[in-house]
C-alpha atoms as a PDB file:
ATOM      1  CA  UNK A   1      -5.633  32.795  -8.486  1.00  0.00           C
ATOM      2  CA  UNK A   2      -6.730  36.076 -10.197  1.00  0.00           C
ATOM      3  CA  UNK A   3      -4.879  36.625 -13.784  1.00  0.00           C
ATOM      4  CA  UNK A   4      -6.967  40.013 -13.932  1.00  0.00           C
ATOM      5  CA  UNK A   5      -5.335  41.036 -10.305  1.00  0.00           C
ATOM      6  CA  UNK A   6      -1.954  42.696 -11.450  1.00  0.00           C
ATOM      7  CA  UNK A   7      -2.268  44.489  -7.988  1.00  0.00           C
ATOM      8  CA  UNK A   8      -4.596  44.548  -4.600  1.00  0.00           C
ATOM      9  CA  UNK A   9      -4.831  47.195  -1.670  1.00  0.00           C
ATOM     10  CA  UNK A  10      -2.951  44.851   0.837  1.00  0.00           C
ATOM     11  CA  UNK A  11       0.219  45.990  -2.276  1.00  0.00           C
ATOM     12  CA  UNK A  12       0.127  49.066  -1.023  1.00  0.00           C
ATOM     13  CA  UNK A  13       2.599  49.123   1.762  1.00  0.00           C
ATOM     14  CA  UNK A  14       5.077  47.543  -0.830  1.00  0.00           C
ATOM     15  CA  UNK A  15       4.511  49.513  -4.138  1.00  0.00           C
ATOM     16  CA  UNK A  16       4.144  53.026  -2.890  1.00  0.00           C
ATOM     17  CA  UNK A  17       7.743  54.101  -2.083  1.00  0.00           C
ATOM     18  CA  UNK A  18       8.324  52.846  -5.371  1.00  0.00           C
ATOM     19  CA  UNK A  19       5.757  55.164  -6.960  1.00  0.00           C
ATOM     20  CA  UNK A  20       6.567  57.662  -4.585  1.00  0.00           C
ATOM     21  CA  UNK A  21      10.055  58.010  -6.477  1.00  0.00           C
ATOM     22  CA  UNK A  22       8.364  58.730  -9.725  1.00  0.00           C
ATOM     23  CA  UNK A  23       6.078  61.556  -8.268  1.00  0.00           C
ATOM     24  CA  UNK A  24       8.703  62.838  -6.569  1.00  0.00           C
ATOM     25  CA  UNK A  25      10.634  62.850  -9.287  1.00  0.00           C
ATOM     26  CA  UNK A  26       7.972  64.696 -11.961  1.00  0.00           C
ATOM     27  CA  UNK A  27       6.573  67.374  -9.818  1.00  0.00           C
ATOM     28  CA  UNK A  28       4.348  68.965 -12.348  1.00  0.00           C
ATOM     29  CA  UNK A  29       1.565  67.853 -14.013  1.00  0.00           C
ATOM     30  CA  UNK A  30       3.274  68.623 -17.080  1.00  0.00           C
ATOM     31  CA  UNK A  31       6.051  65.972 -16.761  1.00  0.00           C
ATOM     32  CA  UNK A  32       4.239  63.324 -14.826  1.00  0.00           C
ATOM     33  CA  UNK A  33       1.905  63.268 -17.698  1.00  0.00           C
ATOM     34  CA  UNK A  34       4.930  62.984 -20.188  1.00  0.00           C
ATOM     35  CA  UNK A  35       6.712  60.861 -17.898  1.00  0.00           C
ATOM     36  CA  UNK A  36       3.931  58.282 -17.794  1.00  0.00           C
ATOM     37  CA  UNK A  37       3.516  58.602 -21.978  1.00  0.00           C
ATOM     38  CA  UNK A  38       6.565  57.744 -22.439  1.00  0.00           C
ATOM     39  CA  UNK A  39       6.387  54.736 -20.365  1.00  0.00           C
ATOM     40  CA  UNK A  40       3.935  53.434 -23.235  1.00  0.00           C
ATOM     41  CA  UNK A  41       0.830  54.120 -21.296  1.00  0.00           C
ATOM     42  CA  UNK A  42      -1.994  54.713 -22.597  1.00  0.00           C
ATOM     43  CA  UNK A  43      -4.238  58.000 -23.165  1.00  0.00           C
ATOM     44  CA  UNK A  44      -7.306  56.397 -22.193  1.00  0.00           C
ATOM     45  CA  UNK A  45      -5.842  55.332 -19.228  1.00  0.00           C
ATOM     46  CA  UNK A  46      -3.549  58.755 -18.703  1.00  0.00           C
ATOM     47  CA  UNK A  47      -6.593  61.007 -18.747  1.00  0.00           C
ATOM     48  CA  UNK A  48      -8.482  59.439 -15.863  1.00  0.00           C
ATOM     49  CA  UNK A  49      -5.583  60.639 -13.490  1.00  0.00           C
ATOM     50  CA  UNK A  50      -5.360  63.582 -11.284  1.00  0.00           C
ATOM     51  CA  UNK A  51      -1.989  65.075 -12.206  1.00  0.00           C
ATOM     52  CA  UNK A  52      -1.741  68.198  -9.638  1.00  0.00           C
ATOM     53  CA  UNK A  53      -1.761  66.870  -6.365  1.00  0.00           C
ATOM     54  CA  UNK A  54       1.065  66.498  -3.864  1.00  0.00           C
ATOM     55  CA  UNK A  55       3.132  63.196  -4.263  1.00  0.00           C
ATOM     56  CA  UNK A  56       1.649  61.068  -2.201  1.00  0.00           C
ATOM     57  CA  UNK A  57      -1.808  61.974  -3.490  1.00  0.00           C
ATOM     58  CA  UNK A  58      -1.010  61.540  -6.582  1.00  0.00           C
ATOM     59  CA  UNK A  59       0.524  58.070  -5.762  1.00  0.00           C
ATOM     60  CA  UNK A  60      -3.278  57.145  -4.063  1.00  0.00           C
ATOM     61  CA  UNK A  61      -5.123  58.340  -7.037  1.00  0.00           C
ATOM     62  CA  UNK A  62      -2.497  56.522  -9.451  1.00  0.00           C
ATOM     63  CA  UNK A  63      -2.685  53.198  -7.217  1.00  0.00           C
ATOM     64  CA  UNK A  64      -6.675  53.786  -7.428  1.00  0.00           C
ATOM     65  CA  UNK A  65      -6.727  53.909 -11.698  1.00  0.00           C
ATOM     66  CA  UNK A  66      -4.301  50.727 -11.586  1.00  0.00           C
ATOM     67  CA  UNK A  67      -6.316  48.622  -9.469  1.00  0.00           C
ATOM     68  CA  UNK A  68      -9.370  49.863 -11.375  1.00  0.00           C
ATOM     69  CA  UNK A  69      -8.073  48.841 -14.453  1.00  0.00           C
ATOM     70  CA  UNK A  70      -8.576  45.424 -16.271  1.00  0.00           C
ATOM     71  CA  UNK A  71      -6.684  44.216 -19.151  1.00  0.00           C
ATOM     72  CA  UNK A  72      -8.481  43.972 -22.263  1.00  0.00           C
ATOM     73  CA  UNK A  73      -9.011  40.497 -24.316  1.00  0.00           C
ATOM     74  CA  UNK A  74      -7.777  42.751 -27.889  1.00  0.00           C
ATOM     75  CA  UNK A  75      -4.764  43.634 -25.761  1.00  0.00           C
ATOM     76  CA  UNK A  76      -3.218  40.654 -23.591  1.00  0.00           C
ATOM     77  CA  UNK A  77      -0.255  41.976 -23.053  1.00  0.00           C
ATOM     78  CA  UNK A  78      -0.829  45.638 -21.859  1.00  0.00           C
ATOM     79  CA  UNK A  79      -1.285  46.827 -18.237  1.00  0.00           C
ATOM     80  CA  UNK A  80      -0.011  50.019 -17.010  1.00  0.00           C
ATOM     81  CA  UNK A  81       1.352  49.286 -14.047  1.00  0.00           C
ATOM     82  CA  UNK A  82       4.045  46.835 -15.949  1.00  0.00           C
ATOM     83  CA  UNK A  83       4.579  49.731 -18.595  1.00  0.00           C
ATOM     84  CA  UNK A  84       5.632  51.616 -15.578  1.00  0.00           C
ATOM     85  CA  UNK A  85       7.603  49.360 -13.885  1.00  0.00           C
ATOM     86  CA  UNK A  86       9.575  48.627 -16.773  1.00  0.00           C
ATOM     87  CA  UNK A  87       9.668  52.014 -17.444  1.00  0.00           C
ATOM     88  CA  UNK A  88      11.585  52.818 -13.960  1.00  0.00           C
ATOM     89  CA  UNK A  89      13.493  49.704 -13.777  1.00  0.00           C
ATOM     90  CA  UNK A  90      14.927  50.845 -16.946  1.00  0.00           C
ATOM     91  CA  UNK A  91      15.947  54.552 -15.775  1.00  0.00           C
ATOM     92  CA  UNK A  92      16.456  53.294 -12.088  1.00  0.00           C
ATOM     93  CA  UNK A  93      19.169  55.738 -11.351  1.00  0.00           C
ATOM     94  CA  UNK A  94      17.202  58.861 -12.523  1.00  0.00           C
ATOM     95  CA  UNK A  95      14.764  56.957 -10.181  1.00  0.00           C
ATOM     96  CA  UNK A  96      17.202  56.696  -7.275  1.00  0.00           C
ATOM     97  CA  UNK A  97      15.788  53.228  -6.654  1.00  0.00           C
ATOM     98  CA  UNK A  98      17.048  51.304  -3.773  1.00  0.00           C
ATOM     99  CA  UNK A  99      17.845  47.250  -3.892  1.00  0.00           C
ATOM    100  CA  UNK A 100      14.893  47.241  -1.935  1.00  0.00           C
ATOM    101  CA  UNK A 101      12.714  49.013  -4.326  1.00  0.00           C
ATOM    102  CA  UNK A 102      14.571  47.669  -7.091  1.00  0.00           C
ATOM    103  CA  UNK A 103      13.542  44.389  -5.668  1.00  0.00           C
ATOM    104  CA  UNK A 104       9.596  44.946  -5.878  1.00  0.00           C
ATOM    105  CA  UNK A 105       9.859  46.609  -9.033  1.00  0.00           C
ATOM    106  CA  UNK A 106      11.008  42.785  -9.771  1.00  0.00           C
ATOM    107  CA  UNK A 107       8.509  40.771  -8.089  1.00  0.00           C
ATOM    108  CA  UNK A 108       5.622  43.070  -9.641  1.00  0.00           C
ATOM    109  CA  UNK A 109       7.238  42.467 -13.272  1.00  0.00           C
ATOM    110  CA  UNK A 110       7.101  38.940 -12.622  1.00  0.00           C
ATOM    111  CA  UNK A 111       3.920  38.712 -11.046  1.00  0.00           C
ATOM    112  CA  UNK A 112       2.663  40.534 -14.236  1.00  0.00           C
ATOM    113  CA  UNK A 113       4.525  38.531 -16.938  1.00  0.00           C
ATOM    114  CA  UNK A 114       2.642  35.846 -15.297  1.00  0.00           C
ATOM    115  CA  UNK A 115      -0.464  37.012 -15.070  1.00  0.00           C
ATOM    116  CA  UNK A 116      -0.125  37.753 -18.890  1.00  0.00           C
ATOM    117  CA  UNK A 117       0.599  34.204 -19.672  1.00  0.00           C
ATOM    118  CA  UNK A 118      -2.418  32.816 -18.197  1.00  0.00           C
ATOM    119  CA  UNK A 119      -4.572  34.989 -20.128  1.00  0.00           C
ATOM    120  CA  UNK A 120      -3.285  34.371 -23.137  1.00  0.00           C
ATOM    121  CA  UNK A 121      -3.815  30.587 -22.348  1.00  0.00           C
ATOM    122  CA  UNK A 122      -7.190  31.096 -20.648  1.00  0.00           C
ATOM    123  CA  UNK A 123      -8.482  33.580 -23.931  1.00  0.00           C
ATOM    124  CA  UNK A 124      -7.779  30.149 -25.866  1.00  0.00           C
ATOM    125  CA  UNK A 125     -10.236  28.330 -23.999  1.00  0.00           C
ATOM    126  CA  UNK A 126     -13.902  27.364 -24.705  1.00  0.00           C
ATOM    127  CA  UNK A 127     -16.849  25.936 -22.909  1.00  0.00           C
ATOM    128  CA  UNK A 128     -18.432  23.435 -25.363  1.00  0.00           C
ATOM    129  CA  UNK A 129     -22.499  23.271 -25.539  1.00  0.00           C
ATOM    130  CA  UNK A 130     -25.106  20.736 -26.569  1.00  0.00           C
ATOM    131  CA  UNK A 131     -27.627  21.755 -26.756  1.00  0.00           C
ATOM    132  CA  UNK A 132     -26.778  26.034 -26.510  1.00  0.00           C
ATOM    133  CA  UNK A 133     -26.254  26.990 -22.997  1.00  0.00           C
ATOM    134  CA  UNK A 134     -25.482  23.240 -21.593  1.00  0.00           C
ATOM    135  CA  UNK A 135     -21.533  22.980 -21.127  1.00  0.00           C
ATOM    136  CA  UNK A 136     -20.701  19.339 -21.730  1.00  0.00           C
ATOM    137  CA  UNK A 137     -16.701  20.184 -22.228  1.00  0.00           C
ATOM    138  CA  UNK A 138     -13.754  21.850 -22.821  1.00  0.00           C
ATOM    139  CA  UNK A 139     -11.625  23.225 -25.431  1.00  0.00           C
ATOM    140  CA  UNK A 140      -8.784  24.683 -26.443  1.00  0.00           C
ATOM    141  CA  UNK A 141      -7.850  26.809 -29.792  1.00  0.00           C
ATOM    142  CA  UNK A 142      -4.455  25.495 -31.098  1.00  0.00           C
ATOM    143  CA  UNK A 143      -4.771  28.017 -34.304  1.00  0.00           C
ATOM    144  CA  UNK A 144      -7.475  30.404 -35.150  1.00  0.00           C
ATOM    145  CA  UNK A 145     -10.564  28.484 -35.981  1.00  0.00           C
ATOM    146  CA  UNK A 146      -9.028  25.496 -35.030  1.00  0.00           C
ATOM    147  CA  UNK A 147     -10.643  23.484 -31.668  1.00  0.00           C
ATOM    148  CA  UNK A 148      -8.560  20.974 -30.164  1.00  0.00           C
ATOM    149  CA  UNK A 149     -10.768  18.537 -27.958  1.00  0.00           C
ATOM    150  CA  UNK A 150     -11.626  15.107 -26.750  1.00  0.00           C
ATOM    151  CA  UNK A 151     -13.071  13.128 -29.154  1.00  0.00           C
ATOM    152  CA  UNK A 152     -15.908  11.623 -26.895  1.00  0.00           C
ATOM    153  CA  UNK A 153     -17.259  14.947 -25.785  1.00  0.00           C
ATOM    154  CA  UNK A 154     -17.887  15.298 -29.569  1.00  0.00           C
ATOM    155  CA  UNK A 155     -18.905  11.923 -30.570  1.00  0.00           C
ATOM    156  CA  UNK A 156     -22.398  11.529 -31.426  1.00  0.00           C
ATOM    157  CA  UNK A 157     -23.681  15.280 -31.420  1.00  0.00           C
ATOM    158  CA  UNK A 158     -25.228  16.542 -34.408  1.00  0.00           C
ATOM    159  CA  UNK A 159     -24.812  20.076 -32.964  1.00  0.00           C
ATOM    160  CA  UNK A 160     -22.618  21.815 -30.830  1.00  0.00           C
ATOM    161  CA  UNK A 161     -21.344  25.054 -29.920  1.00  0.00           C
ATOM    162  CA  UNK A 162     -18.514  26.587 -27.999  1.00  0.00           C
ATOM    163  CA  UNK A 163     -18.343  30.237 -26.062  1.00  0.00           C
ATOM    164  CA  UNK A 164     -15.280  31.918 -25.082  1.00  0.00           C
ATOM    165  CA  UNK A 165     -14.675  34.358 -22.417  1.00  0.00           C
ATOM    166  CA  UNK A 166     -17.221  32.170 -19.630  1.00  0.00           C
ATOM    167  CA  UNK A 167     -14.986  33.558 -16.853  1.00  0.00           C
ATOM    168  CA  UNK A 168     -17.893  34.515 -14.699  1.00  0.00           C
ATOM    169  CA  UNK A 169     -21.668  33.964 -14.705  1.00  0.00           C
ATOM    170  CA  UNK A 170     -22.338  37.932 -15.787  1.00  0.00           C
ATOM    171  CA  UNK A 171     -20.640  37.046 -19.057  1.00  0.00           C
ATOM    172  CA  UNK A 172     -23.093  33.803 -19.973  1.00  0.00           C
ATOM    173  CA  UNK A 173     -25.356  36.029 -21.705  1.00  0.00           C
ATOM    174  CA  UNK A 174     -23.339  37.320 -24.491  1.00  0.00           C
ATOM    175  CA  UNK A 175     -24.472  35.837 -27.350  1.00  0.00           C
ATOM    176  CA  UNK A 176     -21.445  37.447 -29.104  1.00  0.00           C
ATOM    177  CA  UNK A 177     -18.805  35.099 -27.578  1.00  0.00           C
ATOM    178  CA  UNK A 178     -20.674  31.616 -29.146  1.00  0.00           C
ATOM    179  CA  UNK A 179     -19.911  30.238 -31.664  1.00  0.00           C
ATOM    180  CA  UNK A 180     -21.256  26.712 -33.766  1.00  0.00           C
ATOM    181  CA  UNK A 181     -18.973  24.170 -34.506  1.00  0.00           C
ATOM    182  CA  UNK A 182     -18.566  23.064 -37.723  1.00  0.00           C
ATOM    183  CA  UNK A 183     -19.403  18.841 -36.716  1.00  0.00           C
ATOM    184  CA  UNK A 184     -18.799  17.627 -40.177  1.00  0.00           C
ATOM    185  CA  UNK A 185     -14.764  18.885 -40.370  1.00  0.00           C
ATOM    186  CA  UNK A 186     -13.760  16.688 -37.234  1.00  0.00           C
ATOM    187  CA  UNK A 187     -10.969  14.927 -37.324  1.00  0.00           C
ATOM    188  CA  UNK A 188     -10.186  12.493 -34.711  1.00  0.00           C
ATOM    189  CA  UNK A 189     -10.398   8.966 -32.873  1.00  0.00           C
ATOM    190  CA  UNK A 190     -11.320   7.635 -29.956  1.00  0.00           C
ATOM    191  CA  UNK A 191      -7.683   6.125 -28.608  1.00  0.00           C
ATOM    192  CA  UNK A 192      -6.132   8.860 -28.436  1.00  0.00           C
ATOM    193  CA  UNK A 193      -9.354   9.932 -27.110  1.00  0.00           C
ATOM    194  CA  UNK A 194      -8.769  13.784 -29.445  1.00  0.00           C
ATOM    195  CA  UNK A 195     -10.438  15.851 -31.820  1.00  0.00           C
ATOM    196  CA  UNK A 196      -9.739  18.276 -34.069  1.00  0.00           C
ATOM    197  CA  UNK A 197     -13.214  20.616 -35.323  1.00  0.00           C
ATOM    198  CA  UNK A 198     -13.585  23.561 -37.235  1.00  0.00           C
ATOM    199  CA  UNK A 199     -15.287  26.581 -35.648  1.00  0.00           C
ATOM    200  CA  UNK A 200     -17.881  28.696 -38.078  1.00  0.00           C
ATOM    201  CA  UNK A 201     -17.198  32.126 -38.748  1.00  0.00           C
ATOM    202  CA  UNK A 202     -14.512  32.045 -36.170  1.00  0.00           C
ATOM    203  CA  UNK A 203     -13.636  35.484 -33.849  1.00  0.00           C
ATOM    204  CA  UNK A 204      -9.593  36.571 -33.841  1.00  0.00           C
ATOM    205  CA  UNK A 205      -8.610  35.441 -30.797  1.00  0.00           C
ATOM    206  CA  UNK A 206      -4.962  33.990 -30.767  1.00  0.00           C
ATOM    207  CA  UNK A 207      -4.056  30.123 -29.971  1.00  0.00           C
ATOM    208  CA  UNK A 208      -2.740  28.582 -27.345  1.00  0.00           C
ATOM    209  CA  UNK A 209       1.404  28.287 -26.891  1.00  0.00           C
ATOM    210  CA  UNK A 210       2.376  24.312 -27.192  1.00  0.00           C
ATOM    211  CA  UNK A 211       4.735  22.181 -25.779  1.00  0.00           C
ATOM    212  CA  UNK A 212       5.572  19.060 -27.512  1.00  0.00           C
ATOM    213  CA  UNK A 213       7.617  18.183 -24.209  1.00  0.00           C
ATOM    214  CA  UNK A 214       8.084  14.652 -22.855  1.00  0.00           C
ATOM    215  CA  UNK A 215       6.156  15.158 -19.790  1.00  0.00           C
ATOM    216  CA  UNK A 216       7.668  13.655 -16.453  1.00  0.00           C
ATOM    217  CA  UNK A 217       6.395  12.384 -13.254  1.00  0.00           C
ATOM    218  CA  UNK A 218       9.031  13.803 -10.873  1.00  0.00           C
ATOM    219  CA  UNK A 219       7.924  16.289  -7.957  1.00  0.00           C
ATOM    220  CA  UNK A 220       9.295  19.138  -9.456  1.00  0.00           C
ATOM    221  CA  UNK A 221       7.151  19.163 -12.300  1.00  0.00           C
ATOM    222  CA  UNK A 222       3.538  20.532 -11.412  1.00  0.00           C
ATOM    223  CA  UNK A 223       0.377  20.660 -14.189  1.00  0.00           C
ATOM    224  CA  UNK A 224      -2.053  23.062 -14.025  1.00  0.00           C
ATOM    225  CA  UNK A 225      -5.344  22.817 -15.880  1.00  0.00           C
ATOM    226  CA  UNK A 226      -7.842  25.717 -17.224  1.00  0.00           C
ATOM    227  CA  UNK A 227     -11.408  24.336 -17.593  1.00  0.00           C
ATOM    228  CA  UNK A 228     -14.801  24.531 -16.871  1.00  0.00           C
ATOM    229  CA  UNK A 229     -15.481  21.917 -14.239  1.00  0.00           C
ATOM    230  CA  UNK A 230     -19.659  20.776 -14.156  1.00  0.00           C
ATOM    231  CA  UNK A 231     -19.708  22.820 -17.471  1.00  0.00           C
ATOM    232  CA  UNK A 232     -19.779  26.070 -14.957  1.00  0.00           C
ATOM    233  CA  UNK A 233     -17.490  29.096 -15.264  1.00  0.00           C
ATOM    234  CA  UNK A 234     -13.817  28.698 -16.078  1.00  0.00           C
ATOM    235  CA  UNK A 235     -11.727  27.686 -13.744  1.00  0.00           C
ATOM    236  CA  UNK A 236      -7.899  27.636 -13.281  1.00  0.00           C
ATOM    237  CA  UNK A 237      -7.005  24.597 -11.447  1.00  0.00           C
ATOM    238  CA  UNK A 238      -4.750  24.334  -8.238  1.00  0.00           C
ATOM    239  CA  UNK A 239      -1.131  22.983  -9.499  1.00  0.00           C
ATOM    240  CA  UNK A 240      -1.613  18.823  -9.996  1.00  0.00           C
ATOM    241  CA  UNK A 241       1.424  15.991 -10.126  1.00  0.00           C
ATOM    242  CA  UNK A 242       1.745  14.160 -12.862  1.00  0.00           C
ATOM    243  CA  UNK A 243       1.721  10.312 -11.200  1.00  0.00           C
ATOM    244  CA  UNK A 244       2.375   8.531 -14.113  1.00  0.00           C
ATOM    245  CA  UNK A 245       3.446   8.694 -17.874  1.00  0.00           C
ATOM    246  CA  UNK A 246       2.500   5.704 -20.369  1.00  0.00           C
ATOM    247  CA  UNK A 247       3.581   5.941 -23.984  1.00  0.00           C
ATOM    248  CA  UNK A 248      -0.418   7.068 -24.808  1.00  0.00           C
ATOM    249  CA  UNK A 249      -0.923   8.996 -21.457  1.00  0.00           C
ATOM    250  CA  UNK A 250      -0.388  10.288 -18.282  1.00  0.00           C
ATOM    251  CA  UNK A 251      -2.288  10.198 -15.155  1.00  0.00           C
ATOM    252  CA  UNK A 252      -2.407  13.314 -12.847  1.00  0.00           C
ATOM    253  CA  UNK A 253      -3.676  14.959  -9.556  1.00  0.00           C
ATOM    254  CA  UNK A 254      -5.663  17.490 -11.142  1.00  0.00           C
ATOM    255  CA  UNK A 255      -9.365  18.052  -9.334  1.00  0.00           C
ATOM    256  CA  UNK A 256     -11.506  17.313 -12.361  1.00  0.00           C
ATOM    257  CA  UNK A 257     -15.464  17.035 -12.883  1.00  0.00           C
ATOM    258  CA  UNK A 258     -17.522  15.902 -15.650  1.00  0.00           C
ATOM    259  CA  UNK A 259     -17.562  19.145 -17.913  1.00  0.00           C
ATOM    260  CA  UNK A 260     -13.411  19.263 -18.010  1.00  0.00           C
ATOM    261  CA  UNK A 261     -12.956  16.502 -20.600  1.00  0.00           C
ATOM    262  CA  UNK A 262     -10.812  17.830 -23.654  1.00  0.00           C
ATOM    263  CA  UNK A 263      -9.759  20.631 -21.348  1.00  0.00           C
ATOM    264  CA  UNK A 264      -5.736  21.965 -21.680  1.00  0.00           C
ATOM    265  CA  UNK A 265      -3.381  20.687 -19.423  1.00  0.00           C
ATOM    266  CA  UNK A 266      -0.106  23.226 -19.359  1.00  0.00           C
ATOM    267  CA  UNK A 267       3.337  23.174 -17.622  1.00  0.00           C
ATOM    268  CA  UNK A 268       4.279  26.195 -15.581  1.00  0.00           C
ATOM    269  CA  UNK A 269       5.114  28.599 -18.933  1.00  0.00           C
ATOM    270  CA  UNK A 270       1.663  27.907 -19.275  1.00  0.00           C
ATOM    271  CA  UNK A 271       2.278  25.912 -22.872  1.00  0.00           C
ATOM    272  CA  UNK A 272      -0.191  22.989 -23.670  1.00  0.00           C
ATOM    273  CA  UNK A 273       0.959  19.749 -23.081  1.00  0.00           C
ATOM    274  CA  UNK A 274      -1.661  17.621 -22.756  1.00  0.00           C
ATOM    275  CA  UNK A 275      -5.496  17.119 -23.320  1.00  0.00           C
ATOM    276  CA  UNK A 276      -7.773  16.201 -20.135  1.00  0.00           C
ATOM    277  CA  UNK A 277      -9.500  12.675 -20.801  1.00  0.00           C
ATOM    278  CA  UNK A 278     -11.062  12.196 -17.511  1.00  0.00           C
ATOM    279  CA  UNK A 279     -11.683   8.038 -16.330  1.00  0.00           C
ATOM    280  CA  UNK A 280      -9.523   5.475 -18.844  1.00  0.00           C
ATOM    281  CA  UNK A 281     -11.052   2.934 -20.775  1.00  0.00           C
ATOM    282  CA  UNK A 282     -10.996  -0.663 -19.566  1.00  0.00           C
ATOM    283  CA  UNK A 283      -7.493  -2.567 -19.579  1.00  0.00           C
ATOM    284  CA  UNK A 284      -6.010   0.008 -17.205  1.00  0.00           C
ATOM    285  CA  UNK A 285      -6.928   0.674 -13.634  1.00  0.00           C
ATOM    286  CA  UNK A 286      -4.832   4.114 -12.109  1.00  0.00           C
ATOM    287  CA  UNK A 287      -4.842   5.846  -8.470  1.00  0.00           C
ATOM    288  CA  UNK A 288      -7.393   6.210  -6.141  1.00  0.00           C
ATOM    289  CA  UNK A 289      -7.309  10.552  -6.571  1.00  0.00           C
ATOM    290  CA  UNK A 290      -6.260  10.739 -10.428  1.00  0.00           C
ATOM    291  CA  UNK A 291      -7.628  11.221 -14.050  1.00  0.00           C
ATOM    292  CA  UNK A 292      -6.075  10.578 -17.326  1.00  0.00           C
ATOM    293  CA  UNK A 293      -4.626  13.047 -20.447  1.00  0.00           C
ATOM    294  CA  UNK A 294      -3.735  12.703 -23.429  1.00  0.00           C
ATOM    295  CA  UNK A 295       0.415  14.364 -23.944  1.00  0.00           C
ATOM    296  CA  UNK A 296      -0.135  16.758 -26.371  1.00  0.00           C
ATOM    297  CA  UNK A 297       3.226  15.140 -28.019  1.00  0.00           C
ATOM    298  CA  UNK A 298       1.914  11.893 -29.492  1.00  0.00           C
ATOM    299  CA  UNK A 299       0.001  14.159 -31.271  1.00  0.00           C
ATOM    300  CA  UNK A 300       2.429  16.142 -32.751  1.00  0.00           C
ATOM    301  CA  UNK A 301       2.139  14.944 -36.461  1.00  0.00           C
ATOM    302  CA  UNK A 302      -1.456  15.202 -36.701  1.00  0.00           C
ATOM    303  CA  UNK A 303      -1.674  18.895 -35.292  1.00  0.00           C
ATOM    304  CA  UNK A 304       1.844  20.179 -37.017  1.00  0.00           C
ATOM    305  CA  UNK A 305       0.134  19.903 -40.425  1.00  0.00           C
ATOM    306  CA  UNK A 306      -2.694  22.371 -39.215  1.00  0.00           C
ATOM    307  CA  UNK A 307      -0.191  24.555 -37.019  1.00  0.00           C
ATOM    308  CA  UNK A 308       1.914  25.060 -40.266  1.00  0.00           C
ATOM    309  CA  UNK A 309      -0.930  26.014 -42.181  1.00  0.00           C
ATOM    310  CA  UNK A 310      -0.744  29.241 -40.178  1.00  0.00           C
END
């Protein structure tokens, strides 16, 4: 799974009668231009296109741009190809939309709204390092400044940073996404296995959406997981059961790997609802194939009075 991926080439035979409307229906470059603006799009984006061309050229060399494009971490919730979509769903009988087109105007809306979740979620999440440049961890920003964590990933350091944005290994060198933890503010115990830690001179980036859910082990629910796995490059897991839920955990399917403790575990509106802990402590043996969290609900008293700080 791609967040980034609103769109591919193999799209194509889907999407373009859909576009093909809108060219068809602003003929000059005049009113496609407009057309587009007033879908919300943006002028950066608008002035890379090629507005006097025949429809179905201009529909290439629109596709082109989209693909191109990648959504920005300021802006998680812009792309122009939804802006457009919306745009013609809205005015679809100017648009002279069919149910067919009407249909994967639809599926690319939802396809987007999802893809806009997860990166909000996955902008939330941090690689932890001791010593800089070693990922021991994972975790999660539950307000601005504000690290949510396992405790024993913390435990013992007496330095430690974190670095958002370690989606791929071209981004590990910018120095401008770490960040030092502030060691002496945590908060936290050992069962539950969670800590709370300041970070020091924090960037804006927005928290995570939570979920003070009961969580439930039926097959319908699925659990997916955003972490960085052999303290490597983020990774956004496969969807996991959840086997079991005790009053102090629950035990799931997840693939895990020493580097995902204190990583966010989130239903499927991609809202935190649990804490990755990774093997349990003695007293409790689990299945052969699962790991232990920590349900973000129990908790919910000692994160509300930080959340309502906000």
């Amino acid at each position: 799974m791609n967040p980034e991926e609103f769109i591919n080439i193999d799209d194509n035979r889907e999407i373009m009668p859909v576009l093909k409307k809108f060219a068809s229906a602003h003929l000059s470059p005049r009113e496609r231009r407009d057309a587009l603006e007033n879908a919300g799009i943006e002028s950066s984006f608008l002035d890379k296109l090629k507005y006097d061309l025949p429809a179905d050229s201009f529909v290439l060399n629109l596709l082109a741009k989209i693909r191109d494009f990648r959504v920005s971490e300021s802006r998680l919730d812009y792309h122009p190809l939804m802006r457009l979509l919306d745009f013609m769903e809205m005015f679809k009988d100017i648009y002279s939309l069919d149910d067919r087109e009407k249909h994967v105007c639809k599926m690319f809306i939802s396809r987007g709204q999802e893809n806009f979740r997860i990166l909000k979620a996955r902008s939330a999440v941090v690689r932890i390092e001791s010593p800089c440049e070693t990922g021991i961890g994972t975790g999660v920003l539950i307000r601005n400044g504000l690290l949510l964590t396992c405790f024993h990933v913390l435990n013992n350091l007496s330095q430690a940073w974190v670095r958002f944005g370690y989606y791929d290994d071209s981004r590990l060198e910018k120095d401008w996404n770490l960040y030092e933890l502030d060691l002496d503010s945590i908060k936290g115990t050992m069962r539950p296995d969670y800590a709370l830690v300041k970070i020091k001179e924090p960037p804006e980036r927005s928290p995570v959406s939570i979920s003070w859910e009961i969580l439930s082990s039926s097959k319908e629910y699925q659990a997916r997981m955003l972490h960085h796995p052999g303290g490597k490059c983020l990774k956004i897991s496969e969807p996991g059961q959840i086997t079991q839920v005790g009053e102090n955990y629950i035990d799931h399917t997840i693939k895990t790997c020493k580097g995902s403790s204190g990583a966010p575990v989130f239903n499927k509106k991609w809202e935190l609802t649990a804490i990755h802990r990774g093997i349990p402590g003695t007293g409790r043996t689990i299945e052969q194939g699962t790991t232990e969290a920590v349900p973000i609900r129990i908790l919910k008293e000692k994160l509300a009075v930080f959340i309502d700080e906000e």
